[in-house]
N, C-alpha and C. Protein backbone atom coordinates (compact mmCIF):
# COMPACT_ATOMS: atom_id res chain seq x y z
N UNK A 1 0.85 -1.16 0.00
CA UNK A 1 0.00 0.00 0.00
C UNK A 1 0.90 1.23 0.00
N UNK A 2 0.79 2.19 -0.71
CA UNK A 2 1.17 3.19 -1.40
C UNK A 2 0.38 4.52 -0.39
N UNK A 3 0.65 5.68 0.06
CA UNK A 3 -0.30 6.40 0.46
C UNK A 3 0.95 8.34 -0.17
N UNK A 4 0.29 8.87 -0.54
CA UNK A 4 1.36 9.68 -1.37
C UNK A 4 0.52 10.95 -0.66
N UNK A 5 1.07 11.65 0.10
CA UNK A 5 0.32 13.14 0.73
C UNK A 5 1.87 13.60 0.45
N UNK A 6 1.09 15.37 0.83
CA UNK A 6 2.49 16.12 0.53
C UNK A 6 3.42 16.22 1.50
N UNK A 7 4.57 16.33 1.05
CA UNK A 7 5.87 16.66 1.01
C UNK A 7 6.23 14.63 1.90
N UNK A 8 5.26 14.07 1.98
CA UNK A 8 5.86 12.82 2.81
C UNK A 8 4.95 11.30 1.70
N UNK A 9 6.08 10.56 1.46
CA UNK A 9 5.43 9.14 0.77
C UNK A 9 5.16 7.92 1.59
N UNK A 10 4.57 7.58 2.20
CA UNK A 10 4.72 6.30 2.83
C UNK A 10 4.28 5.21 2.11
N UNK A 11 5.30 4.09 2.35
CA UNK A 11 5.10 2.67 1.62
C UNK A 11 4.86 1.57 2.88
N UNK A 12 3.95 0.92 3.24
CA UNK A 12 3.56 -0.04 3.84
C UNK A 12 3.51 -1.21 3.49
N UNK A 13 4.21 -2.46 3.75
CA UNK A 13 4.57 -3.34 3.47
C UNK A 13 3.96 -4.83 4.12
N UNK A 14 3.31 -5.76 4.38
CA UNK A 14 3.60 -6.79 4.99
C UNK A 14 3.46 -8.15 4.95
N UNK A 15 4.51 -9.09 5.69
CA UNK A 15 4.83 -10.26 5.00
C UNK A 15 3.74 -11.29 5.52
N UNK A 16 3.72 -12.02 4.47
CA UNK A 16 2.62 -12.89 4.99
C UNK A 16 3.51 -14.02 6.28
N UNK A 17 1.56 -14.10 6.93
CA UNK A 17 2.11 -14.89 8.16
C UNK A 17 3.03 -16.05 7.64
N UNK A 18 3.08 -16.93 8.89
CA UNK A 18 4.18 -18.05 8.27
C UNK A 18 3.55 -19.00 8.60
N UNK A 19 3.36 -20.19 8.15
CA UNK A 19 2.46 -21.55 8.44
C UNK A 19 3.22 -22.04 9.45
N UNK A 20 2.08 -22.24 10.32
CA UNK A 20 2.32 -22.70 11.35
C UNK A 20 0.82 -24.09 11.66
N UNK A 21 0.84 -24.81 12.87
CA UNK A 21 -0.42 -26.00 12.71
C UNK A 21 -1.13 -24.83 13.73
N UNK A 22 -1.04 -23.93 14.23
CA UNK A 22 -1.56 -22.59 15.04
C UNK A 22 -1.84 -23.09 16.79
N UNK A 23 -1.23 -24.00 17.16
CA UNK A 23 -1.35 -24.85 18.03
C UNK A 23 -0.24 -24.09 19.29
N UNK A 24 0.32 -22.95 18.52
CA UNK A 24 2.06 -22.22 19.48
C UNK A 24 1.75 -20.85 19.19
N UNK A 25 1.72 -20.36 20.44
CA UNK A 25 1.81 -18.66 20.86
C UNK A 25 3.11 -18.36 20.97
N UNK A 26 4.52 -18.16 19.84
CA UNK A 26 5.42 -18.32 20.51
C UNK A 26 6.25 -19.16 21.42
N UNK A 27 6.56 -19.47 22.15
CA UNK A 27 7.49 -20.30 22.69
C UNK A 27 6.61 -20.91 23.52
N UNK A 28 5.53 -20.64 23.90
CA UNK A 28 4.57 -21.30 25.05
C UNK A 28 3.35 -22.22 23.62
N UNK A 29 3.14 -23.32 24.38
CA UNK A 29 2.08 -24.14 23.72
C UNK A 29 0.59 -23.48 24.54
N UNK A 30 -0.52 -23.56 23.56
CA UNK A 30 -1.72 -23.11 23.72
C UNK A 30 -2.17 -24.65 24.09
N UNK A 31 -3.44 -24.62 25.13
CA UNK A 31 -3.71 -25.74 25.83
C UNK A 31 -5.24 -26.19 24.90
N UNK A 32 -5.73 -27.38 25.12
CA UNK A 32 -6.41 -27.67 23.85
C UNK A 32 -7.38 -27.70 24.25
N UNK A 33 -8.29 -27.81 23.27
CA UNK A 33 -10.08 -27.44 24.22
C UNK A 33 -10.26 -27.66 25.59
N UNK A 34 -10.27 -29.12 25.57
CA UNK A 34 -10.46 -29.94 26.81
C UNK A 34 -9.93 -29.30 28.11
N UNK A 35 -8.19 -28.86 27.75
CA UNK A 35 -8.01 -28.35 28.87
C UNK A 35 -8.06 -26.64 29.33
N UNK A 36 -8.21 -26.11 27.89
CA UNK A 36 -8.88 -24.69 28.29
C UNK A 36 -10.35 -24.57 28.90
N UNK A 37 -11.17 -25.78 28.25
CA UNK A 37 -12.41 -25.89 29.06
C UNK A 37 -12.54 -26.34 30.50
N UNK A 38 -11.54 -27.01 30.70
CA UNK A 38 -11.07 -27.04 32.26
C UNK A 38 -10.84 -26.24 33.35
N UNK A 39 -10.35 -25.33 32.24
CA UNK A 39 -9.35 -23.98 33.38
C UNK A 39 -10.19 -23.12 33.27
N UNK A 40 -11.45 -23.03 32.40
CA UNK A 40 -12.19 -22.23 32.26
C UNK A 40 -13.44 -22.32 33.56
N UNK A 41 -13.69 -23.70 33.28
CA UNK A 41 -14.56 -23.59 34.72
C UNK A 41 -13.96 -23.38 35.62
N UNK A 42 -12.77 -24.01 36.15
CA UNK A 42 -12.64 -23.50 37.30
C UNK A 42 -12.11 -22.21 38.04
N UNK A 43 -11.82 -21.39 36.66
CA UNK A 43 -11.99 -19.98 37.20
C UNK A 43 -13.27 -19.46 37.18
N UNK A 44 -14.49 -19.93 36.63
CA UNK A 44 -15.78 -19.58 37.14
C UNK A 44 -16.36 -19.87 38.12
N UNK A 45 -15.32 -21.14 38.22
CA UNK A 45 -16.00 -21.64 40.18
C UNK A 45 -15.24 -20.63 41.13
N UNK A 46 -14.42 -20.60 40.90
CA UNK A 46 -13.20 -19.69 41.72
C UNK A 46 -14.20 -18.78 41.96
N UNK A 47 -15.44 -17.38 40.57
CA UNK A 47 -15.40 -16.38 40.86
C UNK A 47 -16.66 -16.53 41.54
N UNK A 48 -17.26 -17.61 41.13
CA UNK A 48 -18.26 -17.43 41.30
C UNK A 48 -18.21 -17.85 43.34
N UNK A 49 -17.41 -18.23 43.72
CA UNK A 49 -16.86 -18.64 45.10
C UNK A 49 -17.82 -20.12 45.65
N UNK A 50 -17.14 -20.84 44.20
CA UNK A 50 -18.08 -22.12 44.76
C UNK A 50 -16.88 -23.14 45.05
N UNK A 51 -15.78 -22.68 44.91
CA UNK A 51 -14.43 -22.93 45.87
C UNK A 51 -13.31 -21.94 45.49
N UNK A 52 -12.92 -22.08 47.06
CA UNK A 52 -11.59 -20.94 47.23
C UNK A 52 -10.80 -20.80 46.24
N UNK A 53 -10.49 -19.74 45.62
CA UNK A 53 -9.52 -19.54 44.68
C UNK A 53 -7.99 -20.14 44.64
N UNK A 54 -7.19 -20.50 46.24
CA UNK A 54 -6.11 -21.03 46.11
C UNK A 54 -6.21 -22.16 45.83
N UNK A 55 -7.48 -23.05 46.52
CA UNK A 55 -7.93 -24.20 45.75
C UNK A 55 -8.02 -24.52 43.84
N UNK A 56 -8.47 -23.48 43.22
CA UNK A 56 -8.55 -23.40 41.88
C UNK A 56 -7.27 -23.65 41.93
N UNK A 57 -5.99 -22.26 41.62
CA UNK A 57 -5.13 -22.20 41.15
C UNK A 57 -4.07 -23.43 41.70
N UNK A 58 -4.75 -24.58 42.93
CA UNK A 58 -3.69 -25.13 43.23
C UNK A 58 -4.37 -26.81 41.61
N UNK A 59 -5.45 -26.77 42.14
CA UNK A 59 -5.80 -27.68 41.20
C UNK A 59 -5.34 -27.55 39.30
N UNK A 60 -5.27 -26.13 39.26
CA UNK A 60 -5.10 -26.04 37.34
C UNK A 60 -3.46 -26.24 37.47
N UNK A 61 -2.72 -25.64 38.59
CA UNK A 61 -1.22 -25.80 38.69
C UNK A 61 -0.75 -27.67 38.13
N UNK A 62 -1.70 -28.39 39.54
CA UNK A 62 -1.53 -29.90 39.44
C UNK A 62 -1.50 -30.01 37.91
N UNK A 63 -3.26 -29.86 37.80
CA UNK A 63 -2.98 -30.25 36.21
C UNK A 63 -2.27 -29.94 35.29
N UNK A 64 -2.02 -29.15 35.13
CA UNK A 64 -0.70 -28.41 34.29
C UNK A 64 0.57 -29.21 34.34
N UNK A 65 1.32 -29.23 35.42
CA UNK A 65 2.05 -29.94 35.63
C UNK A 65 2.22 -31.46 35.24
N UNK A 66 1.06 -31.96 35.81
CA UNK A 66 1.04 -33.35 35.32
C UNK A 66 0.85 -33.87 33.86
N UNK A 67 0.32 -33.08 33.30
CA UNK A 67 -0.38 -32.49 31.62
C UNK A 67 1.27 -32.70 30.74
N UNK A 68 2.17 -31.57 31.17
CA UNK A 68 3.07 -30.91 31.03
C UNK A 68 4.41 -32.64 31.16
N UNK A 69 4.31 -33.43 32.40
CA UNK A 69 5.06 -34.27 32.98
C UNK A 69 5.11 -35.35 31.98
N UNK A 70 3.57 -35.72 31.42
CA UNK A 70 2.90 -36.85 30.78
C UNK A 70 3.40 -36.47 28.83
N UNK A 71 3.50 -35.92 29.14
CA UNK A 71 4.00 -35.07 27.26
C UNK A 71 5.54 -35.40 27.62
N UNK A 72 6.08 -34.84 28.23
CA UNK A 72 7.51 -34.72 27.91
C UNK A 72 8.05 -36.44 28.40
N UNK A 73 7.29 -37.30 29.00
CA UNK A 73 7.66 -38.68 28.94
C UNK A 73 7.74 -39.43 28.04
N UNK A 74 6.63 -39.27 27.12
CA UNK A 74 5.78 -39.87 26.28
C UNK A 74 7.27 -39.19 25.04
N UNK A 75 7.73 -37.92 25.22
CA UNK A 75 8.37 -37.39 23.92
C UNK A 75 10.40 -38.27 23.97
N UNK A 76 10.21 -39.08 25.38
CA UNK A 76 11.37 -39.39 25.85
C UNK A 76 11.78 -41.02 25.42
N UNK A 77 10.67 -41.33 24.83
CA UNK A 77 10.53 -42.89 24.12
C UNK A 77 11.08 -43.01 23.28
């Protein structure tokens, strides 16, 4: 895109994205339905205070972790 006003030209340029399986935010992996639908309730239980919030964040931690433990075993075969 071309935009030509006076006394200044600007040229705007940009590259197309890059294929990716869209599964990676960058260096962090995006979590997959199942477990975004996970973490999703239980920050609605959290707000909704149908259990303590350190409870939430200790439970999505576990899972995460163990999520996280079970992948990198499985990648060690």
């Amino acid at each position: 895109m071309v935009l030509h006003l006076p006394y200044v030209t600007a040229r705007l340029e940009m590259a197309p994205p890059p294929k990716d399986d869209g599964r990676h935010l960058g260096p962090v992996p995006i979590p997959s339905a199942k477990m975004t639908a996970y973490y999703i309730g239980l920050g609605t239980l959290a707000a909704v205070e149908a259990i303590e919030w350190p409870i939430a964040v200790a439970l999505a931690a576990g899972s995460y972790v163990a999520q996280r433990t079970r992948a990198t075993a499985t990648a060690h075969r």
